[in-house]
Structures are given as structure tokens and as C-alpha cells.
Protein backbone atom coordinates (compact mmCIF):
# COMPACT_ATOMS: atom_id res chain seq x y z
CA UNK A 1 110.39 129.11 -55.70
CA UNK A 2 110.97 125.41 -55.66
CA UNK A 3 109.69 125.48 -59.42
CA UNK A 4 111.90 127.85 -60.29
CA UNK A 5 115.17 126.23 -58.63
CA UNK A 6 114.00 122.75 -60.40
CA UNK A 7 114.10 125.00 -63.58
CA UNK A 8 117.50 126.12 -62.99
CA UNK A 9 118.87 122.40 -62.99
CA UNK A 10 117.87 121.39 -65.53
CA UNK A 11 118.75 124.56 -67.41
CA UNK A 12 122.44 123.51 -65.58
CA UNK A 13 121.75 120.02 -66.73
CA UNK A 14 121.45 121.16 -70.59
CA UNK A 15 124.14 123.70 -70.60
CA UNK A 16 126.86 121.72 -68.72
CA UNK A 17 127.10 119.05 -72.06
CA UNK A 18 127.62 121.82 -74.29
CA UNK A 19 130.02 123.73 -72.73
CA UNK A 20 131.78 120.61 -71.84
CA UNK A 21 131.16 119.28 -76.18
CA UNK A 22 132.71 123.29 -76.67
CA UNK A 23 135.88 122.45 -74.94
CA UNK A 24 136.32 118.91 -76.82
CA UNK A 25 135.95 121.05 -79.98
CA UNK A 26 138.89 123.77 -79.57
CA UNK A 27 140.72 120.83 -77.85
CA UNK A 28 140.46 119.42 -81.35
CA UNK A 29 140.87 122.14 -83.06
CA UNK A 30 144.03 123.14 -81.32
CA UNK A 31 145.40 119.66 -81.99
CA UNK A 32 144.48 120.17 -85.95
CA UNK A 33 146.23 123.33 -85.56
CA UNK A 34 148.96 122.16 -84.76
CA UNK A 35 148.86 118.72 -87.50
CA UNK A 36 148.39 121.87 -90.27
CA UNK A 37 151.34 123.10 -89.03
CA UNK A 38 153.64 119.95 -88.47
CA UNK A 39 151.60 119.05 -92.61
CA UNK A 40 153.35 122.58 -93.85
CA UNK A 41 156.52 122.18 -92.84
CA UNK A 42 156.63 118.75 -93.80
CA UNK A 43 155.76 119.26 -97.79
CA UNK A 44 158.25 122.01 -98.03
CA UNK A 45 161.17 120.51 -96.62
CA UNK A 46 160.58 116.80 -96.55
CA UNK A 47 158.75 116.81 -100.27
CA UNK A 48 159.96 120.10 -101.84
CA UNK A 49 156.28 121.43 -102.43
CA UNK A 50 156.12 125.04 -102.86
CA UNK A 51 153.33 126.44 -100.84
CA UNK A 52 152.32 130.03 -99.79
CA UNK A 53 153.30 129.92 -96.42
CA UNK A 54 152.61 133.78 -95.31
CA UNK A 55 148.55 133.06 -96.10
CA UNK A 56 148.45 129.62 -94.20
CA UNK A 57 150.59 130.81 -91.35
CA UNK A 58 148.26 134.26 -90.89
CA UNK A 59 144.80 132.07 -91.41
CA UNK A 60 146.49 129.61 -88.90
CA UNK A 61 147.10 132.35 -86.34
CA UNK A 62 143.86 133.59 -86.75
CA UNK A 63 142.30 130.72 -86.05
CA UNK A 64 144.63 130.40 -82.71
CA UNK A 65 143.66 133.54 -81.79
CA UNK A 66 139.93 132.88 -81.70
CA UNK A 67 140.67 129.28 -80.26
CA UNK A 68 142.37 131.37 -77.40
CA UNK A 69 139.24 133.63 -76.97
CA UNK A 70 137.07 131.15 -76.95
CA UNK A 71 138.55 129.17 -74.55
CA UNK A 72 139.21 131.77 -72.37
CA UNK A 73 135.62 133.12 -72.57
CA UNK A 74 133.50 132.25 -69.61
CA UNK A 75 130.10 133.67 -70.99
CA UNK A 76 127.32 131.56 -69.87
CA UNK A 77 125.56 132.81 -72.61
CA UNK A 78 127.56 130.96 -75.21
CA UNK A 79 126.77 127.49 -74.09
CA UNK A 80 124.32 126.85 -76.40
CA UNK A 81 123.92 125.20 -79.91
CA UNK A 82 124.59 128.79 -81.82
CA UNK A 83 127.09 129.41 -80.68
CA UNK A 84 128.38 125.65 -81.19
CA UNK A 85 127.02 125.89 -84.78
CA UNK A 86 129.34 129.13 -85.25
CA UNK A 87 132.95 127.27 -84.34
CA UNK A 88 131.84 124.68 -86.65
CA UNK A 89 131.33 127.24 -89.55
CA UNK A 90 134.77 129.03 -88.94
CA UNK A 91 136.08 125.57 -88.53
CA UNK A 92 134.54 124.95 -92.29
CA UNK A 93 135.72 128.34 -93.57
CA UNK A 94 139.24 127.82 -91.91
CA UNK A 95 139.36 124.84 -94.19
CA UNK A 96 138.43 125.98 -97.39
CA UNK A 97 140.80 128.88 -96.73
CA UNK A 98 143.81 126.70 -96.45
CA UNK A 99 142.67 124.37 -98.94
CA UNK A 100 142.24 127.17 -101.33
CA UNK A 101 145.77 128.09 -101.07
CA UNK A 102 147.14 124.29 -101.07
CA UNK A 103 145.81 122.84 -104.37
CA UNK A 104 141.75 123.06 -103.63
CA UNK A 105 139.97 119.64 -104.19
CA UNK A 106 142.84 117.84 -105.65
CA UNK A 107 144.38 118.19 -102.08
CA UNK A 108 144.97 114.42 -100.09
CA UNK A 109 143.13 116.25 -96.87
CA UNK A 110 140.16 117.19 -98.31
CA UNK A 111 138.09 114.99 -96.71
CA UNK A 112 138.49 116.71 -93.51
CA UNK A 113 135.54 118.66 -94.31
CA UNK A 114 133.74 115.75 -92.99
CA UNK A 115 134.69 116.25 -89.18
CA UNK A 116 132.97 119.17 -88.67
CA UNK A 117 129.96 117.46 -90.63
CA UNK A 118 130.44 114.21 -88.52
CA UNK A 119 130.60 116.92 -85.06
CA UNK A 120 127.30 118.58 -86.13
CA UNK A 121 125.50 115.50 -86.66
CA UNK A 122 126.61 114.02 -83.37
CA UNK A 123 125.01 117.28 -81.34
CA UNK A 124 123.13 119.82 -83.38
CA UNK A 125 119.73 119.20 -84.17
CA UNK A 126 118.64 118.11 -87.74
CA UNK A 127 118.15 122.50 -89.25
CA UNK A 128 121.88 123.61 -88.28
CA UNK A 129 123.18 120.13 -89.15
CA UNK A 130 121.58 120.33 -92.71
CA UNK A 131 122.74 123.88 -93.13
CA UNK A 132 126.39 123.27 -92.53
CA UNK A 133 126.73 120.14 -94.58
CA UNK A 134 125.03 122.52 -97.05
CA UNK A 135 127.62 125.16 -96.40
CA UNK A 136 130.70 122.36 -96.62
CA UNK A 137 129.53 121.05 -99.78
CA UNK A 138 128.93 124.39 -101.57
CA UNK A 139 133.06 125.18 -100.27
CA UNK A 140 134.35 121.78 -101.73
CA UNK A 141 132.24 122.66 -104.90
CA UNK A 142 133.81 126.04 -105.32
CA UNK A 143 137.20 124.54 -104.82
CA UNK A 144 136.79 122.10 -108.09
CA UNK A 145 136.99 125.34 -109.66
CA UNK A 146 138.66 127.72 -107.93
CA UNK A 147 142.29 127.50 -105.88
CA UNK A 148 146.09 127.71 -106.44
CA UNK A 149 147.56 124.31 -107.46
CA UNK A 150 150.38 122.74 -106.22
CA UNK A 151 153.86 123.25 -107.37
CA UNK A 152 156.27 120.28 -106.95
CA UNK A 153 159.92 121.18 -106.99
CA UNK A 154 160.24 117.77 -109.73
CA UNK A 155 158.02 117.41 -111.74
CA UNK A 156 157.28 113.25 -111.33
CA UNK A 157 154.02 111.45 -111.86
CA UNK A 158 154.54 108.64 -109.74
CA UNK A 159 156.36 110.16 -107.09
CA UNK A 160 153.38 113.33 -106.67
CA UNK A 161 151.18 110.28 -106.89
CA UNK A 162 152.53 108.64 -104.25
CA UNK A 163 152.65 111.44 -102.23
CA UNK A 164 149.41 112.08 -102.35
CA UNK A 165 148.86 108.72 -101.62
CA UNK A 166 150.89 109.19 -98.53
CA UNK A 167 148.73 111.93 -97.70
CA UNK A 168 145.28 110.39 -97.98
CA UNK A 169 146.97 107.59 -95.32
CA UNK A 170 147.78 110.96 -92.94
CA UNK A 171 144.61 112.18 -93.61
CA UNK A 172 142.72 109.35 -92.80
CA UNK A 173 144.59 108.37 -89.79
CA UNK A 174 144.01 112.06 -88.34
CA UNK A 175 140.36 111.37 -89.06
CA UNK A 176 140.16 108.46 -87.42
CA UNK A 177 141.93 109.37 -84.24
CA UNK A 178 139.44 112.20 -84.36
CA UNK A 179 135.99 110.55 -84.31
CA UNK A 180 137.49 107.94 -82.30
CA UNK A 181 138.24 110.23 -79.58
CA UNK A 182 137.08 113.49 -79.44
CA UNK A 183 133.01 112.50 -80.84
CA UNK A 184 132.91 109.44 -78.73
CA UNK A 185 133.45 111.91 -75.91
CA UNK A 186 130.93 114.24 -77.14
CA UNK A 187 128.80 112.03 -77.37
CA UNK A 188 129.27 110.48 -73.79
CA UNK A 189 128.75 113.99 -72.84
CA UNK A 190 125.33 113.88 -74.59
CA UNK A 191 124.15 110.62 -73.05
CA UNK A 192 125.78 112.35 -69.71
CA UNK A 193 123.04 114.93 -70.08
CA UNK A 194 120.15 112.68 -71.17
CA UNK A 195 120.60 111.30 -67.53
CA UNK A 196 121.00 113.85 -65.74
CA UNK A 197 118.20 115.89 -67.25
CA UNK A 198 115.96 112.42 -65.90
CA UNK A 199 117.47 113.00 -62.64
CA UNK A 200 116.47 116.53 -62.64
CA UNK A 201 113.06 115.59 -64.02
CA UNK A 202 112.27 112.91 -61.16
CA UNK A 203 113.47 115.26 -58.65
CA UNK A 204 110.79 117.79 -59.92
CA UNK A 205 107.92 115.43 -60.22
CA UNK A 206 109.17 113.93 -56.14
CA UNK A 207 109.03 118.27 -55.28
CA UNK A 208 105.61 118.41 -56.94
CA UNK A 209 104.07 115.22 -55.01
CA UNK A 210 105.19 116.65 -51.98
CA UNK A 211 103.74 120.19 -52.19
CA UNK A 212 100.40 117.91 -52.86
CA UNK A 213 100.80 116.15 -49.90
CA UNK A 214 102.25 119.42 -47.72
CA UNK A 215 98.63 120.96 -49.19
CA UNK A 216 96.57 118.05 -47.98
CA UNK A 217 98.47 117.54 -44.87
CA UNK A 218 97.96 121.32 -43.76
CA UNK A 219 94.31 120.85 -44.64
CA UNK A 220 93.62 117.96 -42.67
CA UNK A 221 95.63 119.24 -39.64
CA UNK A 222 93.14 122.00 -39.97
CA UNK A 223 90.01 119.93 -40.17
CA UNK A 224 91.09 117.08 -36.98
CA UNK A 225 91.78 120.43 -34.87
CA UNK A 226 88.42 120.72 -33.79
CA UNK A 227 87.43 117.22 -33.34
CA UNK A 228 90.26 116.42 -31.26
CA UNK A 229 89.50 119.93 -29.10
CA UNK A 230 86.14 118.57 -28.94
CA UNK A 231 87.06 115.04 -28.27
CA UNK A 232 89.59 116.17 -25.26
CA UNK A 233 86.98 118.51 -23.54
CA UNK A 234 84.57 115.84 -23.47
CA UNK A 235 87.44 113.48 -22.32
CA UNK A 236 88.21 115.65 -19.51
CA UNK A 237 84.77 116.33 -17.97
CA UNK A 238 84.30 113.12 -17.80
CA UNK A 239 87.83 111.78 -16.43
CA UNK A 240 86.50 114.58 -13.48
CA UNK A 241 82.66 113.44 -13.47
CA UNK A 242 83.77 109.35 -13.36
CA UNK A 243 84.10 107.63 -9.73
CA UNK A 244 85.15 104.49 -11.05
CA UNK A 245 88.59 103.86 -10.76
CA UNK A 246 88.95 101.53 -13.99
CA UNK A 247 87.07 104.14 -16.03
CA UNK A 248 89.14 107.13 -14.87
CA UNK A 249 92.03 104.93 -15.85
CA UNK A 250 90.80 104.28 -19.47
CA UNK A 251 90.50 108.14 -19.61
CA UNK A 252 93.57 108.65 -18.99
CA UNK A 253 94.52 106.63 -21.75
CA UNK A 254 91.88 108.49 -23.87
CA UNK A 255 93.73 111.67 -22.98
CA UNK A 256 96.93 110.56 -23.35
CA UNK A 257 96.10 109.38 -26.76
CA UNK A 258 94.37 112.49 -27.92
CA UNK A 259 97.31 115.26 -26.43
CA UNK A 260 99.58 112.58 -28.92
CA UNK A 261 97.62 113.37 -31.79
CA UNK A 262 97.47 117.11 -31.44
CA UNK A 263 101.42 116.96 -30.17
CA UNK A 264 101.25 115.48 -33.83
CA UNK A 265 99.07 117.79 -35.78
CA UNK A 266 100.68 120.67 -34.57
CA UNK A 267 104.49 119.59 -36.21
CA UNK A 268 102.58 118.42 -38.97
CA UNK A 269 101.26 122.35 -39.37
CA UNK A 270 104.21 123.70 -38.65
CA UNK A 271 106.10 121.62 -41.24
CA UNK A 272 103.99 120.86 -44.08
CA UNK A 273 104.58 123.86 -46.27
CA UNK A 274 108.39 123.74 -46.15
CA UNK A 275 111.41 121.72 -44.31
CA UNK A 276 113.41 123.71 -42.18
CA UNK A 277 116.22 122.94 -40.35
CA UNK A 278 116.38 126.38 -38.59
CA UNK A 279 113.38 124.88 -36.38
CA UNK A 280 115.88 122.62 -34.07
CA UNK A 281 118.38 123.31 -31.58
CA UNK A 282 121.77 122.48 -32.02
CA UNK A 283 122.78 119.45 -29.42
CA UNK A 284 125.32 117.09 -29.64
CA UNK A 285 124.83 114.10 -32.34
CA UNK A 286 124.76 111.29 -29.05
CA UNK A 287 122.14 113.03 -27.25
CA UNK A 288 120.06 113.76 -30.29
CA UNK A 289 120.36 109.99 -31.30
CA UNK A 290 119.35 109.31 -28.13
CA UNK A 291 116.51 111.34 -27.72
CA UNK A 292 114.87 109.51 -30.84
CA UNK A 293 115.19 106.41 -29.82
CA UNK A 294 113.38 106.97 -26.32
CA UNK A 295 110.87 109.09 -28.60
CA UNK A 296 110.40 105.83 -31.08
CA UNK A 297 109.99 103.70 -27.92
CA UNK A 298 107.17 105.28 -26.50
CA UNK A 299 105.89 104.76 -29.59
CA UNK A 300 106.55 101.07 -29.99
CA UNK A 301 107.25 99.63 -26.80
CA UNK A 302 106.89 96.13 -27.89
CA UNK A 303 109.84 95.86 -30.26
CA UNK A 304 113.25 94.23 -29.57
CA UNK A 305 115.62 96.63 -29.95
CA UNK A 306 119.48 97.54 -29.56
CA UNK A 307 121.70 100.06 -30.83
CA UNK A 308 125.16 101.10 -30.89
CA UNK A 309 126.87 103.87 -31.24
CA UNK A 310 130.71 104.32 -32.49
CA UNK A 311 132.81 107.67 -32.53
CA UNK A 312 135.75 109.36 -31.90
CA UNK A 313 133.84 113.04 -31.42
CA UNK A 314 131.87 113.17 -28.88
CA UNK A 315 131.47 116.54 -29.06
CA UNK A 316 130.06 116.78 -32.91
CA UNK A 317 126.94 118.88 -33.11
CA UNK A 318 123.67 118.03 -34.88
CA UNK A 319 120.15 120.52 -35.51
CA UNK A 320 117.47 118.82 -33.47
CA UNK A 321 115.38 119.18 -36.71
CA UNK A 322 111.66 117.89 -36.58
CA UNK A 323 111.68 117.30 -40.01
CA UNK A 324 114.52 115.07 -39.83
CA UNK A 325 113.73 113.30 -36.36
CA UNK A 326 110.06 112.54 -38.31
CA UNK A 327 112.18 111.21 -40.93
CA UNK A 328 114.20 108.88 -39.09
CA UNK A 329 111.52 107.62 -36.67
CA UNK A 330 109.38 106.59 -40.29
CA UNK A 331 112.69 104.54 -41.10
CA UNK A 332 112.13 102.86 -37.58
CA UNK A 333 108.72 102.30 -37.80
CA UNK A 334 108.94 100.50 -41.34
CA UNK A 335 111.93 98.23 -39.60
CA UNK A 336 109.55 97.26 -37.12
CA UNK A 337 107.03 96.52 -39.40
CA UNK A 338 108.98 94.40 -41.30
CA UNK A 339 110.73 92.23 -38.26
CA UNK A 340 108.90 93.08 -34.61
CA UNK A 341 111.45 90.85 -33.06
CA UNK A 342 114.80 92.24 -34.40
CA UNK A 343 115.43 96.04 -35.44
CA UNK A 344 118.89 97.35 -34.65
CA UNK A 345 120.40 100.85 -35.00
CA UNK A 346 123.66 101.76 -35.33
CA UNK A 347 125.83 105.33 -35.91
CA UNK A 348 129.22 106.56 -36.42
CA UNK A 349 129.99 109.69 -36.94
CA UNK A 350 132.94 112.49 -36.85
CA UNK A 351 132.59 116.28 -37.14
CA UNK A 352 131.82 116.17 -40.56
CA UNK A 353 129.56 113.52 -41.25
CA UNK A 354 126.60 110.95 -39.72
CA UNK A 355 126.05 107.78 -40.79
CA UNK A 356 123.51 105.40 -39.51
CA UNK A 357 122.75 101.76 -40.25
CA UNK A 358 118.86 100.70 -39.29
CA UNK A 359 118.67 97.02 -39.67
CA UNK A 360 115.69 94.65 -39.71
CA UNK A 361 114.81 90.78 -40.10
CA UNK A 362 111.98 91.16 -42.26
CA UNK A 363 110.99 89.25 -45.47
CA UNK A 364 113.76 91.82 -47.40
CA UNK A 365 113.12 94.55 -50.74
CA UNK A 366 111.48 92.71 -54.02
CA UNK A 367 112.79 94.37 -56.99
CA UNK A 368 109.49 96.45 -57.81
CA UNK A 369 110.29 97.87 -54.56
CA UNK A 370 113.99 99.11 -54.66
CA UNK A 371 112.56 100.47 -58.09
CA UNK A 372 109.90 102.63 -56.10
CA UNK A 373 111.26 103.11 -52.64
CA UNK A 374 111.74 106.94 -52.58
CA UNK A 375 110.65 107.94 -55.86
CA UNK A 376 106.72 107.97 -55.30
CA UNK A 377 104.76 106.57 -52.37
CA UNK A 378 105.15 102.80 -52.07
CA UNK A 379 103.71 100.09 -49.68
CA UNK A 380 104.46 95.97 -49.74
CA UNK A 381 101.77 95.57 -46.95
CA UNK A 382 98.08 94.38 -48.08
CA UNK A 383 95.17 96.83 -48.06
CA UNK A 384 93.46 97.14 -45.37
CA UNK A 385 96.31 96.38 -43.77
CA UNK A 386 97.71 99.25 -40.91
CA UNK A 387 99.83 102.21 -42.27
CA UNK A 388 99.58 100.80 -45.84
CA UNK A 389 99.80 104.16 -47.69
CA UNK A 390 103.75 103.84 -47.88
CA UNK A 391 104.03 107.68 -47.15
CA UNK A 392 106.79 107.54 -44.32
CA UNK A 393 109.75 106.26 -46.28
CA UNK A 394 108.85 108.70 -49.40
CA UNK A 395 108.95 111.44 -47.28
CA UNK A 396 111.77 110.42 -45.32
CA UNK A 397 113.92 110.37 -48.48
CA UNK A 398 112.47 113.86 -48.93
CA UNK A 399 113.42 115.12 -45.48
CA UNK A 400 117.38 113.66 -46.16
CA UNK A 401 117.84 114.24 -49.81
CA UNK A 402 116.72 117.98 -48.34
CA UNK A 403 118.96 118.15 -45.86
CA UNK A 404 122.38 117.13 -48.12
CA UNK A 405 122.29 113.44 -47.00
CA UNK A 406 122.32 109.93 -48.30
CA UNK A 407 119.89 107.12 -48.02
CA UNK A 408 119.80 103.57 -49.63
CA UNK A 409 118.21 100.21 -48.30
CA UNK A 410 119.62 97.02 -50.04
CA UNK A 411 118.82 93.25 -48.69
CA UNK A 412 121.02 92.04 -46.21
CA UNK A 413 122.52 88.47 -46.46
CA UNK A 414 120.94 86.91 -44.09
CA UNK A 415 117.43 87.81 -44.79
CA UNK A 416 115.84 91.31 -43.77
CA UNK A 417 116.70 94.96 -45.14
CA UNK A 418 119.37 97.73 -43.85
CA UNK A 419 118.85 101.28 -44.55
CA UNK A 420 121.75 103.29 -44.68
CA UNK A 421 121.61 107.09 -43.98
CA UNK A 422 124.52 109.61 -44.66
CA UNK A 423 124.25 113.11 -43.60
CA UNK A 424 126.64 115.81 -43.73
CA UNK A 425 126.79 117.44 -40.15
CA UNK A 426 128.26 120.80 -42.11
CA UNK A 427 124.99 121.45 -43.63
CA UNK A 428 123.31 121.63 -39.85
CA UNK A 429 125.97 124.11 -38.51
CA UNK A 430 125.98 126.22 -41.25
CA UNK A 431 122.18 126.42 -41.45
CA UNK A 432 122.20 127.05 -37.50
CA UNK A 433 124.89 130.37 -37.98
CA UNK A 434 123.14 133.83 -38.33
């Protein structure tokens, strides 16, 4: 299922620039409408050119008529480069209709034959792009030979001359306004594409590495089950066979240590195959804040710590969601890492979103790190080092980027790194309604 949704983006991802290159296209073919038009009525009454206007105006309307369709047509289906390919060729046979009727190749426009040429190149690939120029030069070849000439109401060799000059200028200025605008956004559009196909891309290969590690995860919780069931019946006879006070106490520490670990395997089985927020209760955002932090302390007792906490609602809700109180203890954990002596936590929040700021003192992000953070499993610490696999903080941008939020870390000024998390409180009460 999560294959088949990363499929679906990027399908989105390649379908969005074409629609969006389709729309630019009748947006410029509209406008060219429209300069035909305004070109007609200007050579009959401004330069006393006799033209066949009932042909032009009914090819014209045509074409408005299957501008209109098309851009009122919201057919998924013809988002693609065929269908692209096809307004280009009615675009080219639109042409060499009007240019039939208006004096063929000798005709100061003719060289708009190269937008649609210029259009093609700039999207289609190289076998529809090759066919249409193919197409376009075959209609400017026929129209050499074959269209109506132009009849000038006086009969003047410099003045037709000039006027054609005039219309080359008109031409050319049209042309020009054309590539300048409408293909430069095309091809933003394209480059818009490239990037978010890369997006969509990542995202799939950051899905795949974590059904790996949801596989391996599930496995070991499997195999450390019996140990540890081993490990704490062993514990326990001999917390109740021991008369030494000082053992008994170690013991206890033993047993402590070893209900932790299966407190821990068993959220690790219950979660590894997929996130769900459905798992938590819904409690307010302050007491589920709350509740981490005293979790996170037990943890790490030793760390100086402080938070704060700034709203106006104290009544927002949150999901209690393991998956997302794993996630944000990981983010505390790698603070403390980085600065024992200094980690701070601080939230704000309203009813529709949470943001937290978890702020360290630590030695700050090197630039191969902000480049890996989040994408793939990352680590700064030495090997050999403890908890150098760089797991938590790849799978805490998992758990949020899951769950609709946010999260960044970027140096601080002073030295040391703050992680910023947005999430959308929203997303938790709708996922909590039946």
C-alpha cells in the first residue's frame, strides 16, 4: 500500500506540469486569437487589403470553440504529452489555414509556425517534436505553392513593401513576447516537476528504509523476548533466594532494568509495521508535554534541564501517540548527547497547531550533516561510541513528516543546535473521530 501511494505522487508529480504547460498553451492561444483578430481588422481598414473574412472568422471561431472545450475539460486523462502533441498540431493546422487564405508564404507572419515548434521542443520528447516540425515544414512547403494572394486596394510597390515590413516588426514582436513569457513559464513548470519528482523519489527510498528497519525491528523484538523472559525469571528467584541486603538491592535494579526493556520491546512490536496515531488517547497538549518530559527524565536523570511552555488554549487536545512520544523523546536524547549540561524545551501552541523548540549547547550541525539529518540514518559520534547508529532522529522525522508536521534543526548563534517541530493538532482530532 505504501508503494502504491508513493506511485501515485509521483504519477501527481508528472501530470501536474503538464496540465499546468496545457493551460499556458490555450492561454496563448487565446491571446493569438485574439492578435489574428485585432491583425484582420487592421489590414482591411487601416491598409485597405482585401481579405476573405467569412473563412478566417469561421476557422477563428473554431479554434475558440475547441480552446473553450479544452479548457473547460477536466479529464485527468488528457494530461499527458498526446494529448499536448494534439493542440500543437491544430495549433499548426489553424495556421496554415489562415495563412492559406491570407497570401500563403509571402505572408509577414509566417514565421509563427515556429512557436508551436519552439513549444514542442521545450516539453515533448525528441519523436513528437521531430514529427511536428516535420508536419510544419511540409505546411509552409505547400503554401510556396498553393494559397490566395493578397489583394491591395493600390497597387504600390513600396508602400505593400513597407507594409510588409511593418508586419514582420508585428510579427516578431508577438513572437518575442511569446517565448519570453509563456515558454519561460513552461519551462519553469518543467524544472517545477524535475524537483518535485526528487522529492517524491527521496520520500520513497526514506518509506523503503523504514519498512527494512520495521522488518528487522519486529524480528529482533521477537528474538530478545525470550532472553529477557529468561533473564527476569532467573532475576526473580534469586532477588527471593538472596539474604543480603546489597544484593537484593542490585536485583532490584536488575529487574527494574529488564521490565524497561520489555516495556520497550513490546511498543517496538506493536509499532514497527505501521505508525498509528489511533493507538493514543486524546489529552490535553500541557499534560501530554508533560508526561514526556517526566518519561525522558527517568530516562536521563543527570541532564540540566528546563522548559517552558506558552499558550493561550489551555484546553487544545493532542493523541497521546507512541509513535510520536518515541519520536520526540529521540529528539531529547540527541540534545543531551550533544550538551549534558544545557537542553531546553519549549512549546506554544493554539487549537490548531504545536510548535516546539528543543535547544542544546553542543558542538552544532556540520554541513554533511544538515545534508543527511532525516534523509537516511546519520551519526556525528565515533564508533564504538554509545547509540552511534544515528537511527532516532531518522525515524523521528519519519514519525512527524507521518503525522502532517514540520521538523528542521539549524545552528544556533551562540553555539549548539535547535530543532524545531511543527505539528498540526487537526490531523490528531480528526484521526481520533470514528
Amino acid at each position: 500500500m505504501r508503494h502504491n501511494v508513493a506511485r501515485q505522487i509521483v504519477a501527481g508529480c508528472a501530470n501536474k506540469p503538464t496540465m499546468l504547460n496545457l493551460r499556458s498553451l490555450l492561454l496563448l492561444r487565446s491571446v493569438s486569437i485574439g492578435a489574428q483578430v485585432l491583425a484582420i481588422l487592421l489590414a482591411i481598414y487601416g491598409f485597405a487589403i482585401t481579405l476573405p473574412v467569412i473563412p478566417l472568422l469561421l476557422i477563428l471561431s473554431l479554434l475558440s470553440g475547441w480552446t473553450l472545450y479544452s479548457w473547460n475539460t477536466k479529464d485527468e486523462k488528457r494530461n499527458n504529452e498526446a494529448h499536448f502533441f494534439l493542440q500543437l498540431l491544430i495549433d499548426v493546422l489553424a495556421l496554415s489555414a489562415i495563412f492559406y487564405f491570407t497570401g500563403g508564404a509571402t505572408n509577414p507572419f509566417i514565421w509563427l509556425f515556429l512557436l508551436p515548434i519552439i513549444i514542442a521542443a521545450t516539453i515533448l520528447p525528441a519523436l513528437p517534436n521531430g514529427i511536428l516540425a516535420l508536419l510544419t515544414i511540409l505546411a509552409y512547403s505547400l503554401l510556396m505553392r498553393f494559397y490566395l494572394p493578397l489583394e491591395y486596394a493600390h497597387l504600390d510597390h513600396e508602400s505593400g513593401f513597407n507594409q510588409h515590413i511593418l508586419g514582420m516588426w508585428f510579427g516578431f514582436i508577438f513572437s518575442a513576447i511569446s517565448v519570453a513569457y509563456f515558454i519561460n513559464n513552461m519551462a519553469r513548470n518543467l524544472r517545477q516537476r524535475d524537483q518535485h519528482l526528487a522529492e517524491a523519489r527521496e520520500q520513497q527510498l526514506r518509506d523503503e528504509r523504514l519498512v527494512a528497519l520495521a522488518t528487522l525491528a519486529t524480528g529482533a523484538a521477537h528474538e530478545l523476548g525470550t532472553p529477557l523472559a529468561t533473564m527476569s525469571i532467573i532475576t526473580d528467584e534469586l532477588f527471593d533466594e538472596c539474604d543480603k541486603p546489597e544484593l537484593n538491592g542490585q536485583f532490584e535494579i536488575m529487574r527494574q532494568q529488564i521490565q524497561r526493556c520489555k516495556i520497550a520491546l513490546s511498543t517496538l512490536s506493536a509499532s514497527s509495521g505501521e505508525i498509528r496515531a489511533e493507538s493514543g488517547q486524546r489529552i490535553q497538549v500541557k499534560d501530554y508535554l508533560l508526561q514526556i518530559i517526566e518519561q525522558w527524565q527517568v530516562q536521563r536523570p543527570g541532564i540540566h534541564f528546563n522548559h517552558h511552555f506558552q499558550t493561550d488554549k489551555q484546553s487544545a487536545h493532542i493523541i497521546a501517540d507512541q509513535a510520536l512520544t518515541q519520536a520526540l523523546i529521540n529528539v531529547l536524547n540527541n540534545a543531551a548527547d550533544a550538551s549534558p549540561g544545557a537542553v531546553s524545551f519549549h512549546a506554544q501552541w493554539d487549537c490548531n497547531t504545536l510548535e516546539l523548540a528543543i535547544k542544546d549547547r553542543g558542538a552544532g550541525l556540520s554541513s554533511l550533516a544538515s545534508n543527511k539529518l532525516g534523509k537516511e540514518p546519520y551519526s556525528s559520534k565515533q564508533q564504538g561510541s554509545e547509540s552511534g547508529l544515528g537511527l532516532g532522529l531518522f525515524l523521528a522525522h519519519a514519525s512527524i513528516k507521518r503525522m502532517g508536521g514540520d521538523i528542521t534543526l539549524f545552528n544556533r548563534k551562540r553555539g549548539g543546535v535547535c530543532t524545531r517541530i511543527t505539528l498540526p493538532l487537526e490531523n490528531f482530532n480528526t484521526l481520533n473521530t470514528p
